[in-house]
C-alpha atoms as a PDB file:
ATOM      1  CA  UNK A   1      -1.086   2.536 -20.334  1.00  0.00           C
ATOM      2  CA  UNK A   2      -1.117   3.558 -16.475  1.00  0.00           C
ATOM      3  CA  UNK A   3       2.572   4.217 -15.260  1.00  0.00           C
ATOM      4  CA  UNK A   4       2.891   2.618 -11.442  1.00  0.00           C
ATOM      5  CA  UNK A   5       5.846   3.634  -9.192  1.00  0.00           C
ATOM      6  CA  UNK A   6       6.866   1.302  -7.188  1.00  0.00           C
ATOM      7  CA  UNK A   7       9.302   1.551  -4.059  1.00  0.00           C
ATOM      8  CA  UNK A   8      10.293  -0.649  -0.699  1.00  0.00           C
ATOM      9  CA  UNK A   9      11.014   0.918   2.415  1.00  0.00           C
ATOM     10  CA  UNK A  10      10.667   0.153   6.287  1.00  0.00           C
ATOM     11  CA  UNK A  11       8.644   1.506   9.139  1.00  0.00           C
ATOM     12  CA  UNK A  12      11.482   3.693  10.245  1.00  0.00           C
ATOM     13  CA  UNK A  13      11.594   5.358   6.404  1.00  0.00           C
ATOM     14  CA  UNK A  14       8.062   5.089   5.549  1.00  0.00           C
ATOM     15  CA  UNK A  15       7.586   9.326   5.291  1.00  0.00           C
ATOM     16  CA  UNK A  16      10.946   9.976   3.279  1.00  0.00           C
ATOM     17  CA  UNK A  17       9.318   6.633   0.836  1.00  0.00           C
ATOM     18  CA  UNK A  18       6.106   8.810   0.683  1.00  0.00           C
ATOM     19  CA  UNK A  19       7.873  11.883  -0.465  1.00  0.00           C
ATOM     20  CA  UNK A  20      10.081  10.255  -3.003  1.00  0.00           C
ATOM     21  CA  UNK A  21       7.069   8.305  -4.825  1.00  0.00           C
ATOM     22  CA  UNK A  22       5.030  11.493  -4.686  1.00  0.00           C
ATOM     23  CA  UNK A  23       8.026  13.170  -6.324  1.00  0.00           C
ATOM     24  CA  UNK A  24       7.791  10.528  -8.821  1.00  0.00           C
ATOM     25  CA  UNK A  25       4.510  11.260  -9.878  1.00  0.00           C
ATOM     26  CA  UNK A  26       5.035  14.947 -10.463  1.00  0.00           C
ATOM     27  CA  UNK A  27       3.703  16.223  -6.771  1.00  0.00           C
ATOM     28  CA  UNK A  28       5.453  18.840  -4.680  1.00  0.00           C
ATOM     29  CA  UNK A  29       3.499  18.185  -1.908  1.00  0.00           C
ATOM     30  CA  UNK A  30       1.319  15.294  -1.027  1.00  0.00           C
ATOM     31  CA  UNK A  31      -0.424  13.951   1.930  1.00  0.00           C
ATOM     32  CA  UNK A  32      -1.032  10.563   2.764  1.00  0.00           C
ATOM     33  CA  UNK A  33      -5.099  10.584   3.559  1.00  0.00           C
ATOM     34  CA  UNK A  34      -7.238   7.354   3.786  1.00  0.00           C
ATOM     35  CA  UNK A  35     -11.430   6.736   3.346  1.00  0.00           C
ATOM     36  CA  UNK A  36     -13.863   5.082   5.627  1.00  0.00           C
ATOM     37  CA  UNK A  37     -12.493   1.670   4.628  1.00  0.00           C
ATOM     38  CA  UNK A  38      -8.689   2.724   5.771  1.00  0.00           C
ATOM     39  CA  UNK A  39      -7.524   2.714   1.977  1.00  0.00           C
ATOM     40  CA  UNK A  40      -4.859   4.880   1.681  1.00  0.00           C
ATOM     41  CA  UNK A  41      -4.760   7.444  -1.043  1.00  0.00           C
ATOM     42  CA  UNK A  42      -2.424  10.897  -1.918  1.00  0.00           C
ATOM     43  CA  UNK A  43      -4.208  14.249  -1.776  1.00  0.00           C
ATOM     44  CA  UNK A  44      -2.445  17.256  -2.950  1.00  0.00           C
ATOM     45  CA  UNK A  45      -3.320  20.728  -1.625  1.00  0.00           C
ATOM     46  CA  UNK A  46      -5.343  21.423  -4.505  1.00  0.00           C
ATOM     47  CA  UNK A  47      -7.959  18.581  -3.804  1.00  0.00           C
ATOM     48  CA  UNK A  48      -6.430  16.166  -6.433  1.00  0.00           C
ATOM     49  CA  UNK A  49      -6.456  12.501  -5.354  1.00  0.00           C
ATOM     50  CA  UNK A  50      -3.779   9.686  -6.253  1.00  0.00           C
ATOM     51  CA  UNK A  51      -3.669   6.273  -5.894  1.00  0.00           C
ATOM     52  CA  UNK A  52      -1.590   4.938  -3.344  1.00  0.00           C
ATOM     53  CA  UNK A  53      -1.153   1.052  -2.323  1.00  0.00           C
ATOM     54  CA  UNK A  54       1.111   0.259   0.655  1.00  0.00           C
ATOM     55  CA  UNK A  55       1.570  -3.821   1.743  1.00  0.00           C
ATOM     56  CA  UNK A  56       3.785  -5.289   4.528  1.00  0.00           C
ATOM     57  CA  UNK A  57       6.265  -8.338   4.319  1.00  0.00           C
ATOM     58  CA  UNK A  58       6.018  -9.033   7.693  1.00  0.00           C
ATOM     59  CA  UNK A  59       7.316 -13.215   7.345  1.00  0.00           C
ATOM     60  CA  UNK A  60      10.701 -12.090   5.954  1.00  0.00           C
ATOM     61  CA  UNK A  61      13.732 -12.487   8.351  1.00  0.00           C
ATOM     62  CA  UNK A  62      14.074  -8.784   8.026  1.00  0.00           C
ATOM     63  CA  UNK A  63      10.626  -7.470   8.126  1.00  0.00           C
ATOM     64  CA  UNK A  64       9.939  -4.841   5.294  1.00  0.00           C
ATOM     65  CA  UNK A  65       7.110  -3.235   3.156  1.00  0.00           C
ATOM     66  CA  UNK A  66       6.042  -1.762  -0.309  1.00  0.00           C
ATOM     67  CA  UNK A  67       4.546   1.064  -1.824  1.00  0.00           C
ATOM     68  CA  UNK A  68       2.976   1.957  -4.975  1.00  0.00           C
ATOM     69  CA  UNK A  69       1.180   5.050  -6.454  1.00  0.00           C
ATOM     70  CA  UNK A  70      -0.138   5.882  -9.697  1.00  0.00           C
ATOM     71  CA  UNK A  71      -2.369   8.422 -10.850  1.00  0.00           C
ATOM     72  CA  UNK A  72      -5.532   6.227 -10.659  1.00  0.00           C
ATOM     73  CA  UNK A  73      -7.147   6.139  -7.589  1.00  0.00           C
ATOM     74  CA  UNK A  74      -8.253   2.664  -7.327  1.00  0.00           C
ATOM     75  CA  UNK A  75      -4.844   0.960  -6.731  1.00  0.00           C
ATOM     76  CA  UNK A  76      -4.170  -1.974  -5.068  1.00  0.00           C
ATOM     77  CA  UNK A  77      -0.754  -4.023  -3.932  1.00  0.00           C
ATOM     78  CA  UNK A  78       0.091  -7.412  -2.123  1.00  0.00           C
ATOM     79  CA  UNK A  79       3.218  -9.588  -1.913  1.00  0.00           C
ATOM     80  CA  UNK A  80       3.931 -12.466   0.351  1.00  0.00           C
ATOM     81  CA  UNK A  81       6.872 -14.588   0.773  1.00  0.00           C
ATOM     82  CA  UNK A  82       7.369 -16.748  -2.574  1.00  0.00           C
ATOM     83  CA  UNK A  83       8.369 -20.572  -2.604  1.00  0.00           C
ATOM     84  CA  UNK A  84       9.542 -20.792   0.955  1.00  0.00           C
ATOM     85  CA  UNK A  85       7.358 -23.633   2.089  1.00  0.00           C
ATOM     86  CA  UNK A  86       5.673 -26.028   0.463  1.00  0.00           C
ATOM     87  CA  UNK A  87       2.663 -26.016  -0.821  1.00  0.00           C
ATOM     88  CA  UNK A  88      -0.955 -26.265   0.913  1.00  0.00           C
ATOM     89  CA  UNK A  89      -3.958 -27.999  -0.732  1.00  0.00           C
ATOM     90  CA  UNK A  90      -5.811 -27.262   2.093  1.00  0.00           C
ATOM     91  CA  UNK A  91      -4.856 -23.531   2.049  1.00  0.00           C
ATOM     92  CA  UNK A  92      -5.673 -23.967  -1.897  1.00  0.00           C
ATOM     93  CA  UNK A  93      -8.808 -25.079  -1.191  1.00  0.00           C
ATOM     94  CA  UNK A  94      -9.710 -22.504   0.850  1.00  0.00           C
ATOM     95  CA  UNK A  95      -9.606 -20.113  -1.819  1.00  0.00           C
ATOM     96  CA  UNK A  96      -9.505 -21.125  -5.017  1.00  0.00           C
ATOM     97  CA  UNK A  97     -13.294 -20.725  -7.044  1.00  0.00           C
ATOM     98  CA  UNK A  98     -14.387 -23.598  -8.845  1.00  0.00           C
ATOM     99  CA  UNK A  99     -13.640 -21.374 -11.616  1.00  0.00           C
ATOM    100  CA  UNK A 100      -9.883 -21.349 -10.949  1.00  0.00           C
ATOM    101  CA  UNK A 101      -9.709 -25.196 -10.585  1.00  0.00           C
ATOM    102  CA  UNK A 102      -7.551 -25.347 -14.111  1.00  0.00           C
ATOM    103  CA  UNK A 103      -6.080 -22.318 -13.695  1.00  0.00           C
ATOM    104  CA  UNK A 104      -4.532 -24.071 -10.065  1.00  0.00           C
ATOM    105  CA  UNK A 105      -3.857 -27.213 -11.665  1.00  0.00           C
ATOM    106  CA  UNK A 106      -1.714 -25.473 -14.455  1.00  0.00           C
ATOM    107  CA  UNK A 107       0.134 -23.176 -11.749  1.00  0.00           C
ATOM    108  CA  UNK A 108       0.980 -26.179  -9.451  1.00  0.00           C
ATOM    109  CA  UNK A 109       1.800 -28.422 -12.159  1.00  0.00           C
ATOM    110  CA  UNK A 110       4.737 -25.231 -13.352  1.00  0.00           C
ATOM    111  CA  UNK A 111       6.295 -26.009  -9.552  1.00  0.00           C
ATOM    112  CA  UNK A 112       4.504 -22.739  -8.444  1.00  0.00           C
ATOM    113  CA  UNK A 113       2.340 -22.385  -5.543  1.00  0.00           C
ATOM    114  CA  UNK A 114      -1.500 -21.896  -6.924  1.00  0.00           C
ATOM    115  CA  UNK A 115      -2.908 -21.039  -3.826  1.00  0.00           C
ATOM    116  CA  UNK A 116      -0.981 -18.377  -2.725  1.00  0.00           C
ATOM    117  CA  UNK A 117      -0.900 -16.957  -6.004  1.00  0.00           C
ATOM    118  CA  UNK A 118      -4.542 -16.309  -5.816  1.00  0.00           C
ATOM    119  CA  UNK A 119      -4.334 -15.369  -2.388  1.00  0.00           C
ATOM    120  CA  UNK A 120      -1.862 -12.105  -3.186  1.00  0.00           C
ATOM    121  CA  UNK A 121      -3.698 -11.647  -6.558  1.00  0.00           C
ATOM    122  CA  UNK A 122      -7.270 -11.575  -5.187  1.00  0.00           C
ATOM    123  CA  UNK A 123      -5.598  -9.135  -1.505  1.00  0.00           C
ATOM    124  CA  UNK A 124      -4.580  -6.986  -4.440  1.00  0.00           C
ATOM    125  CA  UNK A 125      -7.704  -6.946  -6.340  1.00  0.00           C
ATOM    126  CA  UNK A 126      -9.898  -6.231  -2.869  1.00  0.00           C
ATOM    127  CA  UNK A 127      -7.322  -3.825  -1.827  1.00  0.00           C
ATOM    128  CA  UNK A 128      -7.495  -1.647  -5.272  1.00  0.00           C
ATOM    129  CA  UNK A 129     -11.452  -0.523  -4.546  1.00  0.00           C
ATOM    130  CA  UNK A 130     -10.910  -0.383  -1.181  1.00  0.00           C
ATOM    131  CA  UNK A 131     -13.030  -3.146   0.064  1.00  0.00           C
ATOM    132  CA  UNK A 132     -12.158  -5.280   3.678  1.00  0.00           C
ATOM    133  CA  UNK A 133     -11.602  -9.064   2.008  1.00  0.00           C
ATOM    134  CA  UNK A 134     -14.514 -11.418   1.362  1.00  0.00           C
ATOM    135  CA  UNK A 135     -14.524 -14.494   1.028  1.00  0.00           C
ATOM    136  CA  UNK A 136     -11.711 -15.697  -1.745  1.00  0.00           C
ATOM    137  CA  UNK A 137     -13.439 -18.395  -3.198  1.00  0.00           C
ATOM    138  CA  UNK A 138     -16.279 -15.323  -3.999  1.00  0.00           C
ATOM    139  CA  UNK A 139     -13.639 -14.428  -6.718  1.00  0.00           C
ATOM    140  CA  UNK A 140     -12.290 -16.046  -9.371  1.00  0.00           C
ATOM    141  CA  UNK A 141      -9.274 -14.752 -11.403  1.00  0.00           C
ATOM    142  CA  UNK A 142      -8.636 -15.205 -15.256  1.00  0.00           C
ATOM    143  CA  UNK A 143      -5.836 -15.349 -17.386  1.00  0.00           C
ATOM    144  CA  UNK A 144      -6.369 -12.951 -20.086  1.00  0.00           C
ATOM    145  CA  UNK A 145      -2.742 -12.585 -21.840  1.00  0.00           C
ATOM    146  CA  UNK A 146       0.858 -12.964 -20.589  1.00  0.00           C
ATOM    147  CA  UNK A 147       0.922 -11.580 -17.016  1.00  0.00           C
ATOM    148  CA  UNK A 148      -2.556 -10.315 -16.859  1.00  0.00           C
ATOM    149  CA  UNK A 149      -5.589 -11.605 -15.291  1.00  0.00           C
ATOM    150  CA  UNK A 150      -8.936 -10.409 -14.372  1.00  0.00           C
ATOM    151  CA  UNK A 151     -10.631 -10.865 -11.054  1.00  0.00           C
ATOM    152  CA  UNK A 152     -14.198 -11.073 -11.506  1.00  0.00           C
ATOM    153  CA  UNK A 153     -16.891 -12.014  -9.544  1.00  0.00           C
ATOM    154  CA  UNK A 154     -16.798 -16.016  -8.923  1.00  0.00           C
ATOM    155  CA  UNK A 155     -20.351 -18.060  -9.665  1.00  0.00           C
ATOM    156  CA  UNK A 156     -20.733 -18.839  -5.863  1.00  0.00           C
ATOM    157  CA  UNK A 157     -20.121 -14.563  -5.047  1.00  0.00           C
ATOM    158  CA  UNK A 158     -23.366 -13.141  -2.760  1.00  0.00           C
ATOM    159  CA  UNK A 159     -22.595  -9.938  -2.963  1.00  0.00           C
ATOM    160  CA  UNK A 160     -21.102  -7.054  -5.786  1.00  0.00           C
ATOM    161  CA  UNK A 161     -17.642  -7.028  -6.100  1.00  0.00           C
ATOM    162  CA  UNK A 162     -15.720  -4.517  -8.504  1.00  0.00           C
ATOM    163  CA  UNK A 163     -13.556  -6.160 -11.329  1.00  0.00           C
ATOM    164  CA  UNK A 164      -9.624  -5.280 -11.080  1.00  0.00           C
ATOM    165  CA  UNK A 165      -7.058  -6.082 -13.357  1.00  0.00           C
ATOM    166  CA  UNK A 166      -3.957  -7.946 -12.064  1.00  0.00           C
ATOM    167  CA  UNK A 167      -0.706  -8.399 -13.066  1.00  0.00           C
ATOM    168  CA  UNK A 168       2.267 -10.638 -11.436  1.00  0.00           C
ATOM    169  CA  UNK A 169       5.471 -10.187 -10.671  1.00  0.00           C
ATOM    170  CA  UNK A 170       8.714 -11.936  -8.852  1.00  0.00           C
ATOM    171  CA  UNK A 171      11.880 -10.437  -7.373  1.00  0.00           C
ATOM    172  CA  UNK A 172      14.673 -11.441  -4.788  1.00  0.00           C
ATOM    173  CA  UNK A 173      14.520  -9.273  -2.002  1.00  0.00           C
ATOM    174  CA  UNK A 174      18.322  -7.812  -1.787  1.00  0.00           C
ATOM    175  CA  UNK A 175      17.586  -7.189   1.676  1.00  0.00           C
ATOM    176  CA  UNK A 176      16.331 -10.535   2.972  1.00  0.00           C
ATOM    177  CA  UNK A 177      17.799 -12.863  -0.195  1.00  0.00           C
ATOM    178  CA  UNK A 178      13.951 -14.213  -0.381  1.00  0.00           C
ATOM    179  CA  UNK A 179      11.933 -14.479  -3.271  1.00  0.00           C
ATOM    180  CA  UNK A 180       9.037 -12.164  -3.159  1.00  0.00           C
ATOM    181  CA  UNK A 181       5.415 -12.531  -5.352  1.00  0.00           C
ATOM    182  CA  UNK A 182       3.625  -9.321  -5.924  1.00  0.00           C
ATOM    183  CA  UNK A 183       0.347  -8.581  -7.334  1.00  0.00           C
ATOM    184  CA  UNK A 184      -0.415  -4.994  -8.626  1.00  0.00           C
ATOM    185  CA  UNK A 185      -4.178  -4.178  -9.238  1.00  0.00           C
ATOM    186  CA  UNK A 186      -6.389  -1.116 -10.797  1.00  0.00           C
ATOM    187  CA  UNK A 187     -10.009  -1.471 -10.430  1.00  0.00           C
ATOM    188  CA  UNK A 188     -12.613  -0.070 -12.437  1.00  0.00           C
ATOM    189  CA  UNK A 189     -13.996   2.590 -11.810  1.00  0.00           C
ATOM    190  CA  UNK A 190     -15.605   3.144 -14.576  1.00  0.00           C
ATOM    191  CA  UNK A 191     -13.398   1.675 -17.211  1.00  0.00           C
ATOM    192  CA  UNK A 192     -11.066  -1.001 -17.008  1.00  0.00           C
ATOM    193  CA  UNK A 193      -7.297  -0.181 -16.948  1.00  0.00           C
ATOM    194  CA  UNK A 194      -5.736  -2.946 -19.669  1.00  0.00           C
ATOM    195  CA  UNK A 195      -1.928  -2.384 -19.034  1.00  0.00           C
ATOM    196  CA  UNK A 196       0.420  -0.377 -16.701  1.00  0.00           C
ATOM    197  CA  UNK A 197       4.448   0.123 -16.970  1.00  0.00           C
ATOM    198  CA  UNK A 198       5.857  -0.931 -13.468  1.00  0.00           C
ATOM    199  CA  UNK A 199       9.218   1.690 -12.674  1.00  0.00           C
ATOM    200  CA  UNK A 200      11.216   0.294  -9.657  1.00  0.00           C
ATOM    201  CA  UNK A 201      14.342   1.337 -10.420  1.00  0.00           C
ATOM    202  CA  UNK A 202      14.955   0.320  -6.105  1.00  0.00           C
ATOM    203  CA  UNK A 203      14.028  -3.011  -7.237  1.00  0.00           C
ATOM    204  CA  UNK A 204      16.331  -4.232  -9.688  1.00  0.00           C
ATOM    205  CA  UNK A 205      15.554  -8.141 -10.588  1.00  0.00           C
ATOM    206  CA  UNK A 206      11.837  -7.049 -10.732  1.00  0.00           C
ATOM    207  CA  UNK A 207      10.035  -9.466 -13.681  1.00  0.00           C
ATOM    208  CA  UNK A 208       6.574 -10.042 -14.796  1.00  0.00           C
ATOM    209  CA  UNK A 209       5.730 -13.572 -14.233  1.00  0.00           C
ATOM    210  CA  UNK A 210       4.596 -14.596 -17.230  1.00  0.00           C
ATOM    211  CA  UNK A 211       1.711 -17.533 -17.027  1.00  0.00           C
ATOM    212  CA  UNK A 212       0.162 -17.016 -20.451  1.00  0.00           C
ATOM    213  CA  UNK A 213       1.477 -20.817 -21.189  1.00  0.00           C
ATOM    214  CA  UNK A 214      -0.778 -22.071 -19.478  1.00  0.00           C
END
């Protein structure tokens, strides 16, 4: 099990946010670094890389952002506004694989919003090795047990794209009194990461959201 430390901050905070997650992981000292493809990652002075996933909330009434870090490189994060507006087929459409077509049914059908579920949950997926996002219909995500998926290559994808693991969860914002989805993702790289443990303890009302009745 991969332990992910989660935290929410804004701009004006983001350093003290860095050093308090980098705490959490055991580091005295930490720098924020990022690769070719602007992922960002921790590096100690030693050489030792961490995985670090930052994503913005820039639709709430009180604009604010997220950070995770783990000790796997290949993390990823998104979260968007949750069950503010209603729902989009067209938007849906847009990036839902035929794959997910039952999978989107089922999620609508629970008064959820499919398509930005796989929106956040593919962002995440993308985001955890780093690459800019393709096309989201190229990916197709799979329930695999109670708040777990896989995104996988979709049958319509041209091009590689790394499997992640992604799990969902809900929260109201304290600061904003919105409800917030967020996606957490570990790629592989090489093996697959089957299950974390989430600590938030600045996010109280944090919960999995749990879709294996579908």
């Amino acid at each position: 099990m991969l332990d992910i430390h989660l935290t929410n901050f804004v701009s004006e905070s983001r350093n003290l946010a860095l050093a308090e997650i980098a705490a959490n992981l055991g580091l005295t000292q930490a720098n924020l670094i990022r690769d070719d493809y602007y992922k960002p990652f921790l590096q100690t002075p030693e050489g030792q890389i961490f995985g670090l996933a930052i994503t913005h909330i820039r639709k709430a009434a009180k604009p604010f952002s997220l950070m995770a870090a783990s000790s796997c490189p290949q993390l990823g994060l998104d979260a968007e506004l949750w069950n503010v507006i209603p729902r989009d087929d067209v938007f849906l459409n847009s990036v839902m694989a035929k794959e997910e077509t039952e999978l989107s049914q089922a999620v609508n059908a629970k008064g959820e919003d499919a398509g930005l579920l796989l929106w956040v949950g593919k962002e995440a997926a993308l985001k955890s090795h780093g690459l800019a996002m393709v096309d989201p219909r190229h990916i197709a995500l799979r329930l695999v047990a109670a708040n777990h998926f896989r995104a996988e290559p979709s049958k319509a994808a041209t091009a590689p794209i790394t499997p992640a693991n992604v799990w969902f969860y809900s929260y109201t914002a304290p600061q904003i009194n919105q409800h917030v989805l967020l996606a957490v993702a570990v790629a592989d790289n090489p093996q697959p990461v089957h299950s974390i443990s989430l600590k938030a303890e600045k996010l109280p009302g944090l919960v999995p959201l749990h879709l294996d009745s579908i």
